[in-house]
Protein backbone atom coordinates (compact mmCIF):
# COMPACT_ATOMS: atom_id res chain seq x y z
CA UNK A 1 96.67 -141.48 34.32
CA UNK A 2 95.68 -141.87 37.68
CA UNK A 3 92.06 -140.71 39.01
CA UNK A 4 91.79 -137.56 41.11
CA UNK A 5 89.95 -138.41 44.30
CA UNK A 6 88.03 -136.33 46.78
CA UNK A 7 88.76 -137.09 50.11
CA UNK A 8 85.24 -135.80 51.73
CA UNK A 9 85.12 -135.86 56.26
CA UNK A 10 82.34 -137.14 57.68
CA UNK A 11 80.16 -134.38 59.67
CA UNK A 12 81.06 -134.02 63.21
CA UNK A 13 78.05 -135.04 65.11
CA UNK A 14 76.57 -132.81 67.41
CA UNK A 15 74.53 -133.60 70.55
CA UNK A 16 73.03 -130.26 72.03
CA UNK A 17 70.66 -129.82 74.44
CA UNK A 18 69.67 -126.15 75.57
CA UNK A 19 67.27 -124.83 78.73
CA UNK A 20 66.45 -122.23 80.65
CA UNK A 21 67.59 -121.86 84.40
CA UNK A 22 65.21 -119.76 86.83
CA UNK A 23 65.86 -118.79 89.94
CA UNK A 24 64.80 -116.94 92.65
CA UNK A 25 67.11 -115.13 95.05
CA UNK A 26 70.72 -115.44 94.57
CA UNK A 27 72.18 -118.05 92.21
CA UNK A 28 74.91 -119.79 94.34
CA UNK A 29 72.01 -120.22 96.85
CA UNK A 30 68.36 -119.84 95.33
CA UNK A 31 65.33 -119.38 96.70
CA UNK A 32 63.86 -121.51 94.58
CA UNK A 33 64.86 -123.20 91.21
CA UNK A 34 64.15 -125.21 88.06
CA UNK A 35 65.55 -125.90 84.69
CA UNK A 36 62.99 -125.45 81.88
CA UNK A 37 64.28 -128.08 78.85
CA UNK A 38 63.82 -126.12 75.74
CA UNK A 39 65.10 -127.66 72.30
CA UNK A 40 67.64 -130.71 71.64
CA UNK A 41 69.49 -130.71 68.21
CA UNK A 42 70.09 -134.25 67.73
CA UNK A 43 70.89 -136.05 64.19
CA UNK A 44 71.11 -132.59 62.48
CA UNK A 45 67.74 -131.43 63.22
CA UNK A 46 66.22 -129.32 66.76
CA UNK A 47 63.34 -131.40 68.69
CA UNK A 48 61.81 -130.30 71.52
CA UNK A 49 63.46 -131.12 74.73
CA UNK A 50 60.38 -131.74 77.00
CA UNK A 51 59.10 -134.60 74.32
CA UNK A 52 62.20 -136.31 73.06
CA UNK A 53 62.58 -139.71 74.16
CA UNK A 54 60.89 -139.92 77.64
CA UNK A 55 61.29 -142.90 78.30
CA UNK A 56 60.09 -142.06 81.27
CA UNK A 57 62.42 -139.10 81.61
CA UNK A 58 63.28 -136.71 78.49
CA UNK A 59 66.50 -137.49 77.47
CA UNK A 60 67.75 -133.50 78.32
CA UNK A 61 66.70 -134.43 81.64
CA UNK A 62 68.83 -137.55 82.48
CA UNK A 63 70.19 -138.03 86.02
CA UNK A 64 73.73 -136.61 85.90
CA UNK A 65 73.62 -134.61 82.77
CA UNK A 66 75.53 -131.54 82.72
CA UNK A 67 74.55 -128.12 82.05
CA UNK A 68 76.25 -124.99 81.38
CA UNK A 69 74.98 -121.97 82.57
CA UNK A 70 76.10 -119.49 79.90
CA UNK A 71 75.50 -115.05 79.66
CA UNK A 72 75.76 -114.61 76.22
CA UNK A 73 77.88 -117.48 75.64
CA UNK A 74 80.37 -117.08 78.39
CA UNK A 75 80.12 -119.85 80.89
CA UNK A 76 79.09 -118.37 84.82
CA UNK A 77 78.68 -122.28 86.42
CA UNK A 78 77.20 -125.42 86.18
CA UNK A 79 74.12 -127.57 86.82
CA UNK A 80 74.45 -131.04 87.15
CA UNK A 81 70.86 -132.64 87.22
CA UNK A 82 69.88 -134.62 90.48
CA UNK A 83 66.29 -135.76 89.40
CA UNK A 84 63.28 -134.71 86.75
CA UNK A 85 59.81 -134.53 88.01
CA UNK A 86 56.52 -133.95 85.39
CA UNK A 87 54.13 -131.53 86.94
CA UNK A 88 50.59 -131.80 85.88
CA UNK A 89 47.58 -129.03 87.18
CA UNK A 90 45.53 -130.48 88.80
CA UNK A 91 41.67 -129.52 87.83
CA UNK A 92 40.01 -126.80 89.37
CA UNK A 93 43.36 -124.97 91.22
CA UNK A 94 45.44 -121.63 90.67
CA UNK A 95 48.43 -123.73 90.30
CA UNK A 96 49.70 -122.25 86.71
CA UNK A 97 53.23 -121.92 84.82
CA UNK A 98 53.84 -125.68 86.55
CA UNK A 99 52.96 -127.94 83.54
CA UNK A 100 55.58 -130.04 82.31
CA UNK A 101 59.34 -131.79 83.15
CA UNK A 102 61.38 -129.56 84.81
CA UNK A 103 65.31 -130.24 85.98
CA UNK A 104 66.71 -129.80 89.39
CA UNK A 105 70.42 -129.43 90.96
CA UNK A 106 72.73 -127.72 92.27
CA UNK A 107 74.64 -124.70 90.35
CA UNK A 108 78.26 -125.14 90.90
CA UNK A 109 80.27 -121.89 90.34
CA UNK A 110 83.34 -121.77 87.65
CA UNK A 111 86.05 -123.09 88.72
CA UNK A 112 88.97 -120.71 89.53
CA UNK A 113 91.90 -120.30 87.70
CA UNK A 114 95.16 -121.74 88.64
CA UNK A 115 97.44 -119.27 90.02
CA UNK A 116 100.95 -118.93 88.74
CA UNK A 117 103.80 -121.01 90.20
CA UNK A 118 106.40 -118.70 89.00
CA UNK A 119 108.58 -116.22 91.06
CA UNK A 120 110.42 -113.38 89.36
CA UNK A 121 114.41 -113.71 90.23
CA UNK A 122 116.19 -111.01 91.87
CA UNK A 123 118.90 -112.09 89.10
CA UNK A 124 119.81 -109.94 86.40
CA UNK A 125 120.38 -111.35 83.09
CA UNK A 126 122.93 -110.76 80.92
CA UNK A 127 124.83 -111.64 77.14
CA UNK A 128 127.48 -113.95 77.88
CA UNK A 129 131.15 -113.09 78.25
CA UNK A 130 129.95 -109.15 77.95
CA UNK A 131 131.31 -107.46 81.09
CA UNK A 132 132.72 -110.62 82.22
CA UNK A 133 136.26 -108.41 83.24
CA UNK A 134 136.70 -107.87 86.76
CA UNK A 135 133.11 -110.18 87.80
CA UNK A 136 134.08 -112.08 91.37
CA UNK A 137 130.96 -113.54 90.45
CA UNK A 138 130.76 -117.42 89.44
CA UNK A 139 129.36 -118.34 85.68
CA UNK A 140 129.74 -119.95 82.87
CA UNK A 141 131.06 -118.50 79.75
CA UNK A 142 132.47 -119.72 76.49
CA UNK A 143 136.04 -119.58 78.11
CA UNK A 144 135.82 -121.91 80.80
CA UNK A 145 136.88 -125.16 80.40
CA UNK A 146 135.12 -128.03 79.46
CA UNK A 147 133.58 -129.82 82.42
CA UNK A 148 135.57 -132.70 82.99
CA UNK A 149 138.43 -132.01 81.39
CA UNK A 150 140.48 -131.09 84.01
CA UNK A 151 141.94 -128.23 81.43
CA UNK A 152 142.18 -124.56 82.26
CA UNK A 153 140.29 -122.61 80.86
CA UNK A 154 141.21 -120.13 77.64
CA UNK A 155 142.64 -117.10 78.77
CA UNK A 156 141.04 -113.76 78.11
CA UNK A 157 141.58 -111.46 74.97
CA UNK A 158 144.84 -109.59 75.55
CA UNK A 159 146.05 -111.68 78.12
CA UNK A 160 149.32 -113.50 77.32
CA UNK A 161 148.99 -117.47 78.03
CA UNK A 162 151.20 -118.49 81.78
CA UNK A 163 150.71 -114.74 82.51
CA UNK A 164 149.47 -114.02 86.09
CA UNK A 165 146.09 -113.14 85.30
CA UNK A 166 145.92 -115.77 82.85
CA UNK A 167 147.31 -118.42 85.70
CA UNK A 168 145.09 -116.87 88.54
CA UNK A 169 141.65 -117.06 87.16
CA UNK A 170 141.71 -120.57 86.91
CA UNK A 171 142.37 -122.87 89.57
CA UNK A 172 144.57 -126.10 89.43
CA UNK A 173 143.44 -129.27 89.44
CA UNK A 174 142.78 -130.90 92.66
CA UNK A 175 144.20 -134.14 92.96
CA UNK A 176 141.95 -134.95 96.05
CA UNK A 177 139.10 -133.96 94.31
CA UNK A 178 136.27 -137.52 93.83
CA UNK A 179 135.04 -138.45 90.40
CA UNK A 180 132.37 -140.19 89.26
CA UNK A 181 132.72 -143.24 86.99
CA UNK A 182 130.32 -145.58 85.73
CA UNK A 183 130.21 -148.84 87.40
CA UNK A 184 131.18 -151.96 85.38
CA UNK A 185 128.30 -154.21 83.73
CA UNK A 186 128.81 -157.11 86.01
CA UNK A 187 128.14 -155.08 89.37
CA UNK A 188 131.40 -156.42 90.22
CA UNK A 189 133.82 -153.46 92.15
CA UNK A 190 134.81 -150.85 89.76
CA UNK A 191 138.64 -149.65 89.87
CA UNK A 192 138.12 -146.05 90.41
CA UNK A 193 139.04 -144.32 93.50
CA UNK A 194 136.61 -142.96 94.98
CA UNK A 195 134.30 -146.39 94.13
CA UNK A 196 132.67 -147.73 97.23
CA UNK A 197 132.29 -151.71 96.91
CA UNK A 198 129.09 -153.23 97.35
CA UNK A 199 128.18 -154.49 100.61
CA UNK A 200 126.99 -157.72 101.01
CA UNK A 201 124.70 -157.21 104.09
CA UNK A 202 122.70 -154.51 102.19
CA UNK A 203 119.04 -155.57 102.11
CA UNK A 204 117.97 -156.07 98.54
CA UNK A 205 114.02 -156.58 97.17
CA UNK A 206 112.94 -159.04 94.91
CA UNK A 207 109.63 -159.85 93.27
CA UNK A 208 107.82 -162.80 95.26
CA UNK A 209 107.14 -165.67 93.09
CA UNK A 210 103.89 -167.20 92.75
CA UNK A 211 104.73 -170.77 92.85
CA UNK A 212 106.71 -170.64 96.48
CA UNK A 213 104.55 -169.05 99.17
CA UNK A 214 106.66 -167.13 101.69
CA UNK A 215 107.74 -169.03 104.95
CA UNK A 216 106.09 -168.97 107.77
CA UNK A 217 103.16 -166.81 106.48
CA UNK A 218 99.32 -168.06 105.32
CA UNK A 219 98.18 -167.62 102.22
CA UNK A 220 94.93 -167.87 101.18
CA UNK A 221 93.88 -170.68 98.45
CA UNK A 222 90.79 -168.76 97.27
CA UNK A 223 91.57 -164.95 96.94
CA UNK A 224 88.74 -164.61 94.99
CA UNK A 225 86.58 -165.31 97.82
CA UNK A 226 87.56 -162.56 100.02
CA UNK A 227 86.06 -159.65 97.30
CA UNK A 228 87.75 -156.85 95.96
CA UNK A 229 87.41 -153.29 98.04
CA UNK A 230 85.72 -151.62 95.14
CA UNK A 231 82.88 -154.21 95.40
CA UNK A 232 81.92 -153.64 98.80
CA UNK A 233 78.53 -152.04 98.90
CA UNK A 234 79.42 -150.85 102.52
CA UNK A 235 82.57 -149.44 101.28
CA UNK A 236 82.76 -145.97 102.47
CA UNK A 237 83.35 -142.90 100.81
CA UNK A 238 84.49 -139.43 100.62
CA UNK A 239 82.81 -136.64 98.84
CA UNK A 240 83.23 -132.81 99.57
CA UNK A 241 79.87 -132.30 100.77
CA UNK A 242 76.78 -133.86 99.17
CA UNK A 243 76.75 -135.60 96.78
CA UNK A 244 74.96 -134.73 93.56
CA UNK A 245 73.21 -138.03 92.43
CA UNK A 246 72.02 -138.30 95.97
CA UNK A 247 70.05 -135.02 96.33
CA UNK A 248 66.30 -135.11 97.06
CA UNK A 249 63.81 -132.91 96.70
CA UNK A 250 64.43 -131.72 100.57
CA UNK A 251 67.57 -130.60 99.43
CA UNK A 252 66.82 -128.28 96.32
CA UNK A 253 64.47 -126.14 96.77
CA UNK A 254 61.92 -126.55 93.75
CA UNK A 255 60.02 -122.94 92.50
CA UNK A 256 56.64 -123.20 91.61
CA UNK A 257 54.15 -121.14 90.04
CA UNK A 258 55.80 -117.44 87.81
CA UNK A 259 57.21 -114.91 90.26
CA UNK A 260 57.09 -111.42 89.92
CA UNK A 261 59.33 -109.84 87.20
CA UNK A 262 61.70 -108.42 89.91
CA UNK A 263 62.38 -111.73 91.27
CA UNK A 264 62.48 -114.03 88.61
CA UNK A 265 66.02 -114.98 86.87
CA UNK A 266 66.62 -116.38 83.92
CA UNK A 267 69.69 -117.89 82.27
CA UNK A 268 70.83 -119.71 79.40
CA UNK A 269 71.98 -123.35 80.17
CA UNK A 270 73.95 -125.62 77.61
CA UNK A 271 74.92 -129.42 77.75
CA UNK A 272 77.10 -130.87 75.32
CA UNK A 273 78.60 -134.10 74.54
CA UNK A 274 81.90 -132.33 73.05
CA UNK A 275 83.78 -129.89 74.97
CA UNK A 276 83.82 -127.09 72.71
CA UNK A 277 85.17 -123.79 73.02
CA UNK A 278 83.54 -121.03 74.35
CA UNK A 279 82.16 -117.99 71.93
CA UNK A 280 81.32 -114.40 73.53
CA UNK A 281 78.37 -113.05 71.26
CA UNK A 282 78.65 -109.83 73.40
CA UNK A 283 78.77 -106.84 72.18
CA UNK A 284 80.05 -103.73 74.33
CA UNK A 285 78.98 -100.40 73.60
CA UNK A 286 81.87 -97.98 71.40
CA UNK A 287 80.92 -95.40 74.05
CA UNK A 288 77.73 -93.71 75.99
CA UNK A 289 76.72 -91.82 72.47
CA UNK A 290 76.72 -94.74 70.55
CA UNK A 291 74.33 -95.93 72.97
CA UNK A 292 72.33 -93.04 72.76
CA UNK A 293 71.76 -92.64 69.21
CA UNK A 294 71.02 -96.65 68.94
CA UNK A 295 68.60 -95.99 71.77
CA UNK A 296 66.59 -93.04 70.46
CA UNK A 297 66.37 -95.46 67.15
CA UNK A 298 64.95 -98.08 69.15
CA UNK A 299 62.25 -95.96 71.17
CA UNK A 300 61.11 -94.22 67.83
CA UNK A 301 60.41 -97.60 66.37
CA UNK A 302 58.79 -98.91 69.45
CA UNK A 303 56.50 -95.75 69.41
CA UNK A 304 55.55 -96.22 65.71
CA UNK A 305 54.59 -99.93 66.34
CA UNK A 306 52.82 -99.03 69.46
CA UNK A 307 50.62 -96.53 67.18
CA UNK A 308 50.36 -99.08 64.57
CA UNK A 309 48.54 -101.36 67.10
CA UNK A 310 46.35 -98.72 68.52
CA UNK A 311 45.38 -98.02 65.17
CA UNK A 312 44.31 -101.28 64.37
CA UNK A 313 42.87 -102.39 67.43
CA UNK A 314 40.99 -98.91 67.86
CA UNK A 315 42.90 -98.25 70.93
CA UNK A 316 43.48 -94.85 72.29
CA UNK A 317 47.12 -94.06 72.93
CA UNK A 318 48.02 -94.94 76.44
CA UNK A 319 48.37 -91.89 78.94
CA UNK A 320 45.69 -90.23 76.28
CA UNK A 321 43.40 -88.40 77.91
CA UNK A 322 39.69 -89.41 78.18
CA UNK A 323 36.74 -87.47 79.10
CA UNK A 324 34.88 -88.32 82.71
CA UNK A 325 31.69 -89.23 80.65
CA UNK A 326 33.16 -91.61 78.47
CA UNK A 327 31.81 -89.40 75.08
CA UNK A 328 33.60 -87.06 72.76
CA UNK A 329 32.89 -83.48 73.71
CA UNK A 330 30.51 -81.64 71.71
CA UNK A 331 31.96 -78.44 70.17
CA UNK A 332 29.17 -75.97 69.40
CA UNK A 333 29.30 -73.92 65.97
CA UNK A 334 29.96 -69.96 66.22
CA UNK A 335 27.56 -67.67 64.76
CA UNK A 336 28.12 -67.79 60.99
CA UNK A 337 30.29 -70.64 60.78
CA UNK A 338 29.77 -72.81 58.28
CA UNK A 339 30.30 -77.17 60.01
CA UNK A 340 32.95 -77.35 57.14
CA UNK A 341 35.35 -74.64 58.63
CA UNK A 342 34.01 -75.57 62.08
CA UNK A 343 35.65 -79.19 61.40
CA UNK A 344 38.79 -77.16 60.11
CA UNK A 345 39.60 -75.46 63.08
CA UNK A 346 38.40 -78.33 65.52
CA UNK A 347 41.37 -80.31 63.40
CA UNK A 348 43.97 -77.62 63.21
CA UNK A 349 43.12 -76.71 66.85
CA UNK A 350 44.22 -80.17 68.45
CA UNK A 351 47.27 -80.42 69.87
CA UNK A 352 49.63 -83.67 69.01
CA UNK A 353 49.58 -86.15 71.79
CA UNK A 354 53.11 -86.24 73.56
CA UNK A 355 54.74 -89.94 72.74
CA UNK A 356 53.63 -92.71 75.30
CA UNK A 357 55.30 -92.71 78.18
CA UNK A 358 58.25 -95.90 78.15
CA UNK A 359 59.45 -97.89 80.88
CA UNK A 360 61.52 -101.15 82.20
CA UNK A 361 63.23 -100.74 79.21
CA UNK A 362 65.95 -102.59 78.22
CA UNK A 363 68.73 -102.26 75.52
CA UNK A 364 71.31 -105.27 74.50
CA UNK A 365 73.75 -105.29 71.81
CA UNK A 366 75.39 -108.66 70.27
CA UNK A 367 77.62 -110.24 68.02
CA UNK A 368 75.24 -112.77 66.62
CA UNK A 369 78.25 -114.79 64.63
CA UNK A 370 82.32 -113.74 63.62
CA UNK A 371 82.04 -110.72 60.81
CA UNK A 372 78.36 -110.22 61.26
CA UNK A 373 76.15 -107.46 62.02
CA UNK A 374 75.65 -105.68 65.37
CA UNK A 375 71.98 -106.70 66.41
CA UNK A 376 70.62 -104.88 69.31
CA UNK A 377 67.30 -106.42 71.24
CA UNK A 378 65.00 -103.66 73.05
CA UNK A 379 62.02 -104.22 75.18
CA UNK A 380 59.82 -102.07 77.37
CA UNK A 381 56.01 -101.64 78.76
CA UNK A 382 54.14 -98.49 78.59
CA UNK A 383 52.09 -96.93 82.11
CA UNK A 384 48.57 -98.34 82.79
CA UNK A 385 46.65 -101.81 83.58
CA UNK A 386 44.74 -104.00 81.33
CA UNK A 387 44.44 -102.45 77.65
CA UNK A 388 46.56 -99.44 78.90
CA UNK A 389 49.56 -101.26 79.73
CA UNK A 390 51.33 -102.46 76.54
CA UNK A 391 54.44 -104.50 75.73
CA UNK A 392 56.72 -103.60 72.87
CA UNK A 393 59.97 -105.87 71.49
CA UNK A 394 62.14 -104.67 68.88
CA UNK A 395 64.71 -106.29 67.32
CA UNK A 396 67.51 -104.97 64.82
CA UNK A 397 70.64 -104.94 62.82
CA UNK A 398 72.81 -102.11 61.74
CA UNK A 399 74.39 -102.75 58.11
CA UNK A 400 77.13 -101.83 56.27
CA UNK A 401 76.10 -98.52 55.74
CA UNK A 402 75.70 -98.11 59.47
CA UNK A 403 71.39 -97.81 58.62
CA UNK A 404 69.54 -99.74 61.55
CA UNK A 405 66.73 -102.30 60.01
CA UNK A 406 64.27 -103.15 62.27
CA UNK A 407 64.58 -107.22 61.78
CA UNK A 408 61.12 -107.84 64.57
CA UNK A 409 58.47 -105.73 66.07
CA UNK A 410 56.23 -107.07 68.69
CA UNK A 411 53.67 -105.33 70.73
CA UNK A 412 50.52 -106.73 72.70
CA UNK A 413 48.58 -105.54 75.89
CA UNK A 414 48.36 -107.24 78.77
CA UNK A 415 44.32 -108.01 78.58
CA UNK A 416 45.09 -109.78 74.79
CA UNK A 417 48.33 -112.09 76.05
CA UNK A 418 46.51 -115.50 75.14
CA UNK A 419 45.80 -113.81 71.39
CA UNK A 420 49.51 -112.28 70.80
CA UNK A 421 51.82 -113.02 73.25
CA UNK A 422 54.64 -111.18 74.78
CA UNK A 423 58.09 -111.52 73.46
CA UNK A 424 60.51 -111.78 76.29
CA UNK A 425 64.53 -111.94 75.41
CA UNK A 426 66.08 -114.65 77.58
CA UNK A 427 69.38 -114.31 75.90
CA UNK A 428 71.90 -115.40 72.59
CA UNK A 429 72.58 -118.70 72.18
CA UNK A 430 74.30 -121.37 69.99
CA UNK A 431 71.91 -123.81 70.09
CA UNK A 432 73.47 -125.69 67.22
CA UNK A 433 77.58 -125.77 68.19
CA UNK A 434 77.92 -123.70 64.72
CA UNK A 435 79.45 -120.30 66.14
CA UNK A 436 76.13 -118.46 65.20
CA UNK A 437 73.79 -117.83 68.04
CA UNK A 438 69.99 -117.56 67.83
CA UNK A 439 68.06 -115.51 70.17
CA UNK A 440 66.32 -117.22 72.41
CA UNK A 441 62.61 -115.57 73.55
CA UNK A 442 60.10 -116.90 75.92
CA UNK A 443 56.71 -116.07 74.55
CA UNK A 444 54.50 -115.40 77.67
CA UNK A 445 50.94 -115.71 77.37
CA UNK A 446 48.01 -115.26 79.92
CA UNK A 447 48.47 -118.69 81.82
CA UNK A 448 51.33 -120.42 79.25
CA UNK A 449 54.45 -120.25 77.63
CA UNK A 450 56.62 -121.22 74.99
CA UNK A 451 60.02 -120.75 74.21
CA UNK A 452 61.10 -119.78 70.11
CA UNK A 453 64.75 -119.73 68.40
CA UNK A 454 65.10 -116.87 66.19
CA UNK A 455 67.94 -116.63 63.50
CA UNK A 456 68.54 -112.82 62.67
CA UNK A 457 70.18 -112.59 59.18
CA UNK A 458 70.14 -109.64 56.75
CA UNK A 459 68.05 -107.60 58.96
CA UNK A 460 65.44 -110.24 59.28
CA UNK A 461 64.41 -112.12 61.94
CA UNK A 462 62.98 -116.09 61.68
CA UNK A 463 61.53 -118.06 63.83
CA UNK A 464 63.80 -121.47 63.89
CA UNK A 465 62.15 -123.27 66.36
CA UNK A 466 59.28 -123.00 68.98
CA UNK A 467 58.37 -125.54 71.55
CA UNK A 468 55.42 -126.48 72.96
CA UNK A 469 52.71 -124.27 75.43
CA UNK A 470 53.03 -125.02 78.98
CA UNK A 471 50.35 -123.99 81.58
């Protein structure tokens, strides 16, 4: 008996590096723009980007690396990098959110798709030798006659051979009519017909030999000498516009410091070694009530976490209101009235606070990997400044009993950033080239950043991966 073998492929390696494009203004011609190098999955494992081998530039960051710029895994251009600069604060300025190697180049839009070369016909088909009868029309059909036989063809059901119809559809031969024939092997004259013999003035080319030098012309002993074309460093050549590796900083505009929200773009970006195809991780709404009912879900679990961290911070609900003075009002006691049933009706006689007031918010539904669950992503901020304005992220998944689990709940207040930052959804991404995207948030503190992976399974979110704070 022979052994049974297992025949076991080695693992595809993967080389992945994934960023974040921002932009100000409009994409195909920005304002201002950098590429943020997030996380690198390299030898089966995610390192940060910004770190990993800079020798002196991080390896994401390599003149002439590509980059993707993807929406949810759908490619919308691409950035090929230029240069890499490290920006370091200097002491005692304002200059924040520039700490660290950033990317720059030029975003190149999709290229469009090839338009079809084909024309309809004005000719309609039809079965052959079906309504053939009475057709002055030319075609071929199973009754003609073999080309180059010279025979007529067969004559048509009911039609008696030699008949006139039979001896009218077909012409006769043509005696005058030229043939081809193959020429003879030798190149010698052939014998048929309509042959035309070869002249013998016709010019004919031959391959120069090496050894004899053509007559008459110079030929150079030492070719070598001379230098190839592709050598010459004064060469010119053609490009359609600039070209990338020779961009400066004059020519990309560079953004510094953290616009405001309304200005500020941010996109996925994705370089790969392989060309791999594209996955959408989309996922469009059934219809506006589906919407609706996911959305009231999502603002009922925002307003329980937002009272949850009220509660424990010994915050008052934002919008509450608050007495001039700054003190509780002091309720005096009615005649008779015991303080216990004066505390009863003080509590039964307060009305319930309306639910805080919601706004920017924003609702996004995706297809996190094929079969899985629909996982929806909603953030929004609450009126006020300081304490009173509050940011809330909550992240879901609806299972297969159509129940939505809230997976992640964040909330903080803009006055407590450096303590609990705020959780802001760049967008899905498939940071690893396994079909299952990760959602990629920027946590934004005070006067940093960092960017975090998180892998939604089961109705639970994990944190996969989380780079370093910038300034």
């Amino acid at each position: 008996m022979h052994a049974q073998t297992h025949k076991v492929t080695e693992p595809k390696k993967v080389v992945r590096a994934v960023g974040v494009y921002e932009w100000t203004g409009d994409l195909a011609k920005p304002t201002g723009a950098r590429l943020i190098p997030v996380s690198l999955f390299i030898e089966g494992k995610l390192e940060d980007a910004d770190v990993y081998h800079t020798r002196p530039v991080p390896f994401a960051l390599d003149t002439g690396n590509v980059y993707e710029l993807q929406k949810a895994g759908i490619g919308q251009g691409t950035l090929a990098i230029a240069f890499a600069r490290k920006l370091v604060a200097l002491p005692n300025t304002n200059a924040t959110w520039d700490d660290g190697w950033f990317g720059y180049g030029k975003v190149m839009p999709p290229a469009a798709a090839k338009k079809s070369t084909l024309k309809p016909t004005a000719t309609v088909a039809k079965i052959n030798a079906i309504d053939d009868a009475g057709d002055d029309k030319p075609h071929f059909s199973a009754r003609s006659a073999a080309p180059g036989s010279g025979g007529a063809a067969a004559p048509a059901p009911g039609t008696a051979p030699g008949t006139a119809s039979a001896a009218g559809s077909t012409p006769a031969d043509d005696p005058d009519r030229p043939t081809l024939h193959r020429g003879s092997a030798s190149g010698g004259a052939s014998s048929g017909a309509g042959d035309v013999p070869d002249d013998p003035d016709r010019p004919t080319l031959h391959k120069r030999s090496a050894a004899a030098p053509t007559t008459g012309t110079a030929v150079n002993e030492d070719v070598s000498a001379i230098g190839s074309p592709m050598t010459d460093t004064d060469r010119p050549t053609l490009h359609r516009g600039k070209p990338v590796g020779s961009l400066t900083e004059a020519d990309l505009p560079k953004l510094t410091g953290l616009p405001q929200e309304s200005d500020l773009h941010q996109m996925v970006a994705v370089s790969d070694a392989a060309d791999r195809t594209q996955h959408d991780f989309s996922r469009p709404w059934d219809d506006d009530a589906e919407r609706a009912v996911i959305l009231g879900k999502m603002q009922d679990a925002a307003h329980a976490a937002l009272a949850a961290y009220e509660k424990a911070n010994g915050l008052a609900p934002a919008g509450a209101p608050v007495p001039a003075s700054g003190a509780a009002p002091v309720l005096k006691r009615a005649p008779g009235e015991s303080a216990a049933a004066r505390r009863t009706s003080t509590k039964k006689a307060a009305p319930a606070l309306p639910p805080e007031r919601l706004v920017e918010e924003k609702l996004t539904g995706y297809m996190l990997s094929y079969g899985g669950s629909p996982t929806f992503v909603y953030s929004a901020q609450t009126d006020g400044l300081g304490v009173g304005e509050r940011f809330v992220t909550v992240v879901a998944q609806r299972n297969a009993q159509g129940t939505v689990e809230i997976a992640l709940k964040s909330v903080t207040d803009a006055a407590h950033l450096d303590r609990a930052p705020r959780l802001r959804l760049v967008d899905a991404v498939d940071a690893e080239a396994s079909n299952r995207a990760s959602l990629l948030f920027e946590l934004r503190a005070q006067t940093s950043r960092q960017f975090a992976l998180y892998r939604v399974i089961g109705g639970r979110a994990d944190q996969t991966f989380l780079t370093g704070a910038t300034q």
